[in-house]
Protein backbone atom coordinates (compact mmCIF):
# COMPACT_ATOMS: atom_id res chain seq x y z
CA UNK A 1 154.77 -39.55 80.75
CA UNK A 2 153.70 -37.98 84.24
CA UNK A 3 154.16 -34.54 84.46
CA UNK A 4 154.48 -34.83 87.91
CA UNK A 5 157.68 -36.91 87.56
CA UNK A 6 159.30 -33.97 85.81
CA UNK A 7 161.10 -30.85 86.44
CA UNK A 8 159.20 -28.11 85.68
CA UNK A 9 160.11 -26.76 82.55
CA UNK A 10 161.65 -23.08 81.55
CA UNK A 11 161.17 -20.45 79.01
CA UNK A 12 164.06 -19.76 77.04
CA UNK A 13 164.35 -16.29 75.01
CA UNK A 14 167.28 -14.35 73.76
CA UNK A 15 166.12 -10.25 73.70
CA UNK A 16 169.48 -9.29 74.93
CA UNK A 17 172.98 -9.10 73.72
CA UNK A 18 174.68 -9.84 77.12
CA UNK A 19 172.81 -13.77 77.25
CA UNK A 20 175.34 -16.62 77.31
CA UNK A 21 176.13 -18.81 73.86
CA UNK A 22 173.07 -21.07 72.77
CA UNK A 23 175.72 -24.35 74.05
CA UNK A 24 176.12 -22.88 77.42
CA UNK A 25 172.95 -22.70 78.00
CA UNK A 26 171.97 -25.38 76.88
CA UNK A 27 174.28 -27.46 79.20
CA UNK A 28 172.60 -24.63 82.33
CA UNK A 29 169.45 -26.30 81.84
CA UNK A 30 171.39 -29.44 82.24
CA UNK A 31 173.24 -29.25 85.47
CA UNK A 32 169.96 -27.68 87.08
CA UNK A 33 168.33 -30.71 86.08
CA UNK A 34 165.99 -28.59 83.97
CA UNK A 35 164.23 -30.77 81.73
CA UNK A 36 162.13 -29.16 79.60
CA UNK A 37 162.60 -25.74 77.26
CA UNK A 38 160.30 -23.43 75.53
CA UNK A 39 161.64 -21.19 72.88
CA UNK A 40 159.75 -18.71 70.58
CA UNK A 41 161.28 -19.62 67.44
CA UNK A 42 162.91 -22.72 65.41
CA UNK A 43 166.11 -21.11 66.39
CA UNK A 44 168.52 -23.89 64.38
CA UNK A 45 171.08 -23.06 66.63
CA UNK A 46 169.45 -23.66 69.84
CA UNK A 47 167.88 -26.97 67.95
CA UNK A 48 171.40 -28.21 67.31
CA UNK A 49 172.19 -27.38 70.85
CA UNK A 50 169.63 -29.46 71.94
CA UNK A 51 170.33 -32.81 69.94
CA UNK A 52 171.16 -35.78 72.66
CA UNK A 53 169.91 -33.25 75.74
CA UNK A 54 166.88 -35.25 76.14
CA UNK A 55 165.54 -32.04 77.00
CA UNK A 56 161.83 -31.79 76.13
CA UNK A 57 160.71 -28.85 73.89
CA UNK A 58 157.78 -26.43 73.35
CA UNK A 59 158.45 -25.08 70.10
CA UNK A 60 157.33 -21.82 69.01
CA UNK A 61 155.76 -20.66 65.38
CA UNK A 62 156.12 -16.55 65.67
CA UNK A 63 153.45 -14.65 65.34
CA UNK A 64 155.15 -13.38 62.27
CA UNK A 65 154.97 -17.02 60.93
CA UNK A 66 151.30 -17.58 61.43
CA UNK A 67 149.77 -16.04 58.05
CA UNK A 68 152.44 -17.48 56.38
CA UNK A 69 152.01 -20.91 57.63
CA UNK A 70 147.83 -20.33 57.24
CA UNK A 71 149.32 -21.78 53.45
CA UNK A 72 149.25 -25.66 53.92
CA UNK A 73 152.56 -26.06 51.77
CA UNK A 74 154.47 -23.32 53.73
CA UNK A 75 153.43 -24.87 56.90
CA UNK A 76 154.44 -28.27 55.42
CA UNK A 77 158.27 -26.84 54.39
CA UNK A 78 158.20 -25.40 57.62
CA UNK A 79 157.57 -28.66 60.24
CA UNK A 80 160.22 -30.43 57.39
CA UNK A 81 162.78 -28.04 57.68
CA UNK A 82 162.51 -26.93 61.53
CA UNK A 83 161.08 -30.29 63.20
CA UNK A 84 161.69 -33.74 61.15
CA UNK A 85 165.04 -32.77 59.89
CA UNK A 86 165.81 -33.02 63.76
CA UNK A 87 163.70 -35.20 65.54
CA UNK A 88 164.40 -37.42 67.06
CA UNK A 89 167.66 -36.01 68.21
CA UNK A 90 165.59 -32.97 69.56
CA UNK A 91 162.27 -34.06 71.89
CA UNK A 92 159.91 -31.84 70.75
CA UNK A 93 156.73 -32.00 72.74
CA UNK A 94 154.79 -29.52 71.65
CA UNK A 95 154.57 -26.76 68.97
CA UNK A 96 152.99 -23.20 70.16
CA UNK A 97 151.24 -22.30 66.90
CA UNK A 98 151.38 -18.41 67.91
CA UNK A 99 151.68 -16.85 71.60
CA UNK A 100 148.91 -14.87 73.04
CA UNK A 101 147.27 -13.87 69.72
CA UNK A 102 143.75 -12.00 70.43
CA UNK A 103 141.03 -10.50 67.84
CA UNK A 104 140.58 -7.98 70.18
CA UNK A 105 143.86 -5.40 70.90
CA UNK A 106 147.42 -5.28 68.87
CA UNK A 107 147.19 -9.05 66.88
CA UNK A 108 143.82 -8.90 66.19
CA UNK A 109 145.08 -8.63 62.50
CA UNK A 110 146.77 -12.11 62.69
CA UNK A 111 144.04 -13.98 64.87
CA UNK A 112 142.19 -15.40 61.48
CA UNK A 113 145.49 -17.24 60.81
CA UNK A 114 145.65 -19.09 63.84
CA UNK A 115 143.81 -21.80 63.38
CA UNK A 116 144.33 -22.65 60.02
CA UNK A 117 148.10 -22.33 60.43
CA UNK A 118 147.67 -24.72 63.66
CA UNK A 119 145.66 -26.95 61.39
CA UNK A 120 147.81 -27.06 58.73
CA UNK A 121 150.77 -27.85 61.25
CA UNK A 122 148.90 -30.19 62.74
CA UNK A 123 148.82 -32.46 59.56
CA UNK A 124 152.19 -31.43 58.36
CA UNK A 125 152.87 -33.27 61.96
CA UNK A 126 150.57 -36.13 61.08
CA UNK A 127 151.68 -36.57 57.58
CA UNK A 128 155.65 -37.44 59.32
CA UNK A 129 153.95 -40.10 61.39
CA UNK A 130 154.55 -37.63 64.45
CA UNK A 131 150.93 -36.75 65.81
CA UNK A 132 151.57 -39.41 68.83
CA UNK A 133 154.66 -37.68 69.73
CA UNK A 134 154.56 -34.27 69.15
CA UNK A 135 151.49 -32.08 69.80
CA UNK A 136 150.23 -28.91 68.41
CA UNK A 137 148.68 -26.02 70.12
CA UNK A 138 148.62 -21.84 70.91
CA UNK A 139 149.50 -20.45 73.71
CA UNK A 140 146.57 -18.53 74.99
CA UNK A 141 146.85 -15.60 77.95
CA UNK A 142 143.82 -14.73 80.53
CA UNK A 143 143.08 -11.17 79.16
CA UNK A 144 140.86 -13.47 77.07
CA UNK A 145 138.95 -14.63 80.20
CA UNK A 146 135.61 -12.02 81.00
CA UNK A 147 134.55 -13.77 83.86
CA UNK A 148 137.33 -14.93 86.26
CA UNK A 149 135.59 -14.74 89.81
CA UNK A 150 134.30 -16.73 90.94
CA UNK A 151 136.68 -19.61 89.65
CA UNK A 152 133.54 -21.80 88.90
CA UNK A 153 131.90 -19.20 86.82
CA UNK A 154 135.04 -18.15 84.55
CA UNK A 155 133.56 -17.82 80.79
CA UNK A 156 135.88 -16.31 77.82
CA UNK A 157 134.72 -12.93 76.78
CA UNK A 158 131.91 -13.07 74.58
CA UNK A 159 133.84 -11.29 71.54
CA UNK A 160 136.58 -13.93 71.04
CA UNK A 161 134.23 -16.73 71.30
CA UNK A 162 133.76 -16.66 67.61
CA UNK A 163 138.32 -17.08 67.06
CA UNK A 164 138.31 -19.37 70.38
CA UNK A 165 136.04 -21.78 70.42
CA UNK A 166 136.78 -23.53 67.05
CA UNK A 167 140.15 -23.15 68.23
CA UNK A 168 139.37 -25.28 71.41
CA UNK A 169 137.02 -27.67 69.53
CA UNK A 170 139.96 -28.72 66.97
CA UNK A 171 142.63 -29.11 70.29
CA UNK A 172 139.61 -31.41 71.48
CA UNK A 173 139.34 -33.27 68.56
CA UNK A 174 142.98 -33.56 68.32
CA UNK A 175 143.00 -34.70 72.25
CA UNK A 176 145.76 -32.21 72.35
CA UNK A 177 146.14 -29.60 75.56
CA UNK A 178 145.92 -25.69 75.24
CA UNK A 179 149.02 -23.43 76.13
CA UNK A 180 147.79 -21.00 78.91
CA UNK A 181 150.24 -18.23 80.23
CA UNK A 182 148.99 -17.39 83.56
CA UNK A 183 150.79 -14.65 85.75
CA UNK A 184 149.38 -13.44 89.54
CA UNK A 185 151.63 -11.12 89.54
CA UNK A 186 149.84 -8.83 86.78
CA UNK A 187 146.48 -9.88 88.50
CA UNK A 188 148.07 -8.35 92.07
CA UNK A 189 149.49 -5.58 90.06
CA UNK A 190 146.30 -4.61 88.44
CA UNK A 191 144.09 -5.05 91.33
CA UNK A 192 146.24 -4.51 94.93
CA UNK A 193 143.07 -3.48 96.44
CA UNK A 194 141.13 -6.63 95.80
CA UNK A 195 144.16 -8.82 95.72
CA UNK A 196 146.58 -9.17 98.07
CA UNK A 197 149.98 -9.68 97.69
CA UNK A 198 150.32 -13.32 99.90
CA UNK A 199 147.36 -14.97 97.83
CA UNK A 200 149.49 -14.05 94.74
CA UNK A 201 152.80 -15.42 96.28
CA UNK A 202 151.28 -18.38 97.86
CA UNK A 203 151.77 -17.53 100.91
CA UNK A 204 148.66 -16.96 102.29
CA UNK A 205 148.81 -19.10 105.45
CA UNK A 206 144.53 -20.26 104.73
CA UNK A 207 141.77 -20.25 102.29
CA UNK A 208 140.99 -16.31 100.97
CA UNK A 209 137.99 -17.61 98.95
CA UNK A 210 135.36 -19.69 99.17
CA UNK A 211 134.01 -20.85 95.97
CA UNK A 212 131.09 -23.10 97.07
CA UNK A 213 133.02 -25.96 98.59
CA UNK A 214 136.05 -25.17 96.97
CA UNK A 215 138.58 -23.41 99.27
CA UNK A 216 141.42 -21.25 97.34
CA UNK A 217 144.55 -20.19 99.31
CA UNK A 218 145.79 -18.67 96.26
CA UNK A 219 145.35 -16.93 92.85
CA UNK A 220 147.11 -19.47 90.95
CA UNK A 221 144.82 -21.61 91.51
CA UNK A 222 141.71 -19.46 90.81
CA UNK A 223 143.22 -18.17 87.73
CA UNK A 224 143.86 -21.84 86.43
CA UNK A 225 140.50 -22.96 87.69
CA UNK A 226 138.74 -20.04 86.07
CA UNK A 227 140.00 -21.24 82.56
CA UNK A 228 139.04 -24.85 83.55
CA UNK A 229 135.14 -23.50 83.87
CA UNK A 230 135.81 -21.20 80.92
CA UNK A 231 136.66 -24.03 78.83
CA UNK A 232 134.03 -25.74 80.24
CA UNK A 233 131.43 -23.58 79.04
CA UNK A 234 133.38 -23.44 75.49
CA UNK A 235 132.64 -27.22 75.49
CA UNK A 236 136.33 -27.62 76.19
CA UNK A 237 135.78 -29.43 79.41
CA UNK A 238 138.30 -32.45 78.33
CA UNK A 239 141.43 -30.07 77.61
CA UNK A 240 144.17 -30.32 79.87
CA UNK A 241 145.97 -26.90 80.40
CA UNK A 242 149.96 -26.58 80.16
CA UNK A 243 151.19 -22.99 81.80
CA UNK A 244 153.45 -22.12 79.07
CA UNK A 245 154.76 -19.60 80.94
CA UNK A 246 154.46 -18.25 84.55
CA UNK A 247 156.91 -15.66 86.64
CA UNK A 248 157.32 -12.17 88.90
CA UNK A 249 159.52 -9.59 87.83
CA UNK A 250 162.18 -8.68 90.25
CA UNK A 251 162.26 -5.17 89.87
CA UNK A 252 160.65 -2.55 87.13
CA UNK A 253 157.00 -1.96 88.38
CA UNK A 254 154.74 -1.94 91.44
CA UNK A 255 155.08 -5.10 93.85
CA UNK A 256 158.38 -6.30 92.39
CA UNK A 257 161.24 -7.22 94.43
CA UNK A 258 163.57 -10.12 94.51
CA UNK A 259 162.24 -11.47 97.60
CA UNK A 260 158.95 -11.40 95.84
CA UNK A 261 160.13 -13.37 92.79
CA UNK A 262 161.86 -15.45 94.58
CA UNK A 263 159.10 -16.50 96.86
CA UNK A 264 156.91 -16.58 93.92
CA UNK A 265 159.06 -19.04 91.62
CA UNK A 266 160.19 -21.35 94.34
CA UNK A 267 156.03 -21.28 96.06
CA UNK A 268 155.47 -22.37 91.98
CA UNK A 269 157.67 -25.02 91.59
CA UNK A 270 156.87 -26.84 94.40
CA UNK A 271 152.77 -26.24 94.45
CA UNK A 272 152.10 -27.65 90.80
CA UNK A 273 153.45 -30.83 91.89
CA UNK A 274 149.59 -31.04 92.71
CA UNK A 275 146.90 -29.62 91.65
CA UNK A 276 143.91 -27.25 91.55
CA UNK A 277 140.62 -27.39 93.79
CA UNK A 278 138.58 -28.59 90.60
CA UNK A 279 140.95 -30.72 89.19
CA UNK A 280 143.04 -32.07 92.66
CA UNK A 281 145.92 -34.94 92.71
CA UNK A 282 147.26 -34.04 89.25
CA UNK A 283 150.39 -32.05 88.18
CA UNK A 284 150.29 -28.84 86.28
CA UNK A 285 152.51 -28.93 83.70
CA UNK A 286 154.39 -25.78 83.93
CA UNK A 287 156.77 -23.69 82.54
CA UNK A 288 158.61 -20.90 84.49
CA UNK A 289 159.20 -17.76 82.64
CA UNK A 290 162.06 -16.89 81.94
CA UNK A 291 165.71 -18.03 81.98
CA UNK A 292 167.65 -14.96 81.56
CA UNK A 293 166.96 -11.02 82.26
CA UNK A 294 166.37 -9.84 78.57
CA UNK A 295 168.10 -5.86 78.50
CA UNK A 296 166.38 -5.40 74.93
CA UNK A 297 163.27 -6.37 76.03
CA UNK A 298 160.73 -3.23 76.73
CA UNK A 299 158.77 -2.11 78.95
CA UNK A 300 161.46 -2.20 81.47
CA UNK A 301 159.13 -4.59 84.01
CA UNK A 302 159.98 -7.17 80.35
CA UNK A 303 163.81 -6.87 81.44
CA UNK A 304 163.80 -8.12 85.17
CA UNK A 305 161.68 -11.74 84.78
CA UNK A 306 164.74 -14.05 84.48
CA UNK A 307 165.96 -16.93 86.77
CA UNK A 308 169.70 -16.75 86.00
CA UNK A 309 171.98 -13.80 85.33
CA UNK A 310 173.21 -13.45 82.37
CA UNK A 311 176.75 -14.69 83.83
CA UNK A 312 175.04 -17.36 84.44
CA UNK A 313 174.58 -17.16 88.18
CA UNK A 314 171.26 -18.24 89.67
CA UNK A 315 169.24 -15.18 90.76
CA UNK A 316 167.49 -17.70 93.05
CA UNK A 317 168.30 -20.55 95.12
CA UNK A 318 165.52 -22.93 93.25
CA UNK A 319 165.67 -26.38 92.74
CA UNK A 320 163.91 -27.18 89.64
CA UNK A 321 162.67 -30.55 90.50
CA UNK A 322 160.98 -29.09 93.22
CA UNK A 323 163.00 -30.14 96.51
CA UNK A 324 164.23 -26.96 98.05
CA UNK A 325 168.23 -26.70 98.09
CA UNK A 326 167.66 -23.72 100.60
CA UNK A 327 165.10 -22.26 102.58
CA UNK A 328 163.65 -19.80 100.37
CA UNK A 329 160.31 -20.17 101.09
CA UNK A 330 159.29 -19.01 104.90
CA UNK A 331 162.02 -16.69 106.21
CA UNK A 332 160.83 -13.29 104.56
CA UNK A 333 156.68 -14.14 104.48
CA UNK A 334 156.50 -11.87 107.68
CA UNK A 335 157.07 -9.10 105.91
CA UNK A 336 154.01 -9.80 103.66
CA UNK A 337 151.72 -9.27 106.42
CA UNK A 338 150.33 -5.79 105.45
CA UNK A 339 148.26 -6.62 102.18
CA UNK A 340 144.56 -6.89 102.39
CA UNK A 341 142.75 -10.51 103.16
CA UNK A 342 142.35 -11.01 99.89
């Protein structure tokens, strides 16, 4: 199915004890025309939410899960129990085998159960006849990147190569994407003197970098295209790349607003419609993070990345399939003048 045809897709987690019942928001995501989900966890109440939504699903093995599942029969009971036993009621599109795992910093512990546990899910997947349908992956995030600029010579840093790269070589085997979260706004946040804050928001009203003939108007795109070359050099050229998760905090830390956010989700949902200087004319699959404000969710930045209240109001006026209900995205990019060129 073309991505490009869809809504973009939203992430879907429950750290607070003010969020809305599991059917309410389920039928949210349906009269925004949201179309696709990611959760964290087989949640069986969210699953049973889902049945006849024809909402699409990333479904997410917790970190927790992973040595467990690194045991072919545990990750067999598990894919019975939390996938067959409702597909295909529920449209599960992918399963996350483990979100943002590293070797290097505070899941280094748990990153020699990644791939086996994705193998092992993988053909507990196969074994129900399911492998066309429903693909397996991780969800990857860029502090595994050591090279990110330029975008054409992004390269994974040299001390995860030995978790990563058989990692990417089964997903290539298995023709199967990788998960990637990507977020500007930590890049901006990080960096404000080297980054400004309209390249981030995609506002930037012309190319800020040259990369050979490649012209990038904003970090987005160099961040994406950086993991493009990184894969590349990991001889994961073929892998497509689904942005599991993507968002600006409204409040909480340096550079957040709600104009920001707002610019940034509504600038997101409309630009990967398209596509990246290396890989032009083809839709990002993306997945906006995060549905709700989470209060139990620390640091505090954690607590402010949601789309929708709690109550259920939209924080912002977006459209989710990408054609603007309002004009969010021009009125307030005067004030974002002040920032550096690049």
């Amino acid at each position: 199915m073309d991505a490009g045809a869809q809504s973009v897709g939203v992430c879907y987690g429950s750290t607070g004890n003010d969020l809305p019942s599991v059917p309410d928001v389920v039928s949210l995501y349906k009269s925004n025309n949201i179309k696709r989900m990611r959760i964290y966890d087989p949640n069986h109440a969210v699953l049973n939410a889902l049945k006849g939504s024809n909402i699409e699903l990333i479904l997410g093995v917790p970190n927790s899960e992973l040595q467990r599942l690194a045991n072919p029969s545990n990750a067999a009971s598990w894919v019975q129990s939390n996938v067959v036993s409702f597909w295909p009621s529920v449209r599960f599109r992918y399963i996350a085998v483990g979100n943002e795992v590293s070797p290097v910093g505070g899941t280094s512990a748990l990153a020699q159960y990644v791939l086996p546990a994705l193998v092992n899910v993988f053909n507990a997947v196969r074994s129900a006849g399911l492998n066309d349908q429903i693909k397996v992956s991780t969800a990857i995030d860029t502090t595994l990147i050591g090279v990110s600029f330029p975008p054409s010579k992004g390269a994974f840093r040299d001390d995860i190569r030995g978790y990563l790269d058989p990692i990417i070589g089964h997903l290539v085997w298995a023709k199967t994407p990788i998960l990637a979260n990507i977020y500007t706004y930590f890049s901006y946040a990080g960096n404000p003197s080297q980054i400004s804050l309209p390249y981030a928001l995609f506002t930037s009203p012309s190319v800020v970098v040259w990369d050979g003939s490649r012209g990038y108007q904003n970090l987005f795109d160099a961040m994406l295209d950086g993991l493009y070359s990184a894969l590349e050099g990991a001889q994961g050229g073929d892998l497509d790349v689904v942005v599991s998760e993507s968002g600006w905090p409204s409040e909480g830390g340096f550079g957040t607003s709600f104009e920001n956010a707002r610019t940034y989700y509504s600038n997101l949902i409309r630009h990967v419609k398209g596509g990246t200087p290396k890989r032009p004319n083809k839709a990002i699959e993306t997945y906006l993070f995060a549905m709700f404000n989470e209060n139990q969710k620390n640091p505090e930045i954690e607590k402010h990345f949601g789309v929708f209240f709690p109550n259920k109001q939209p924080k912002y006026n977006l459209n989710f399939a990408g054609v603007r209900l309002g004009d969010v995205s021009n009125e307030h990019n005067n004030t974002l003048s002040l920032s550096s060129d690049i």
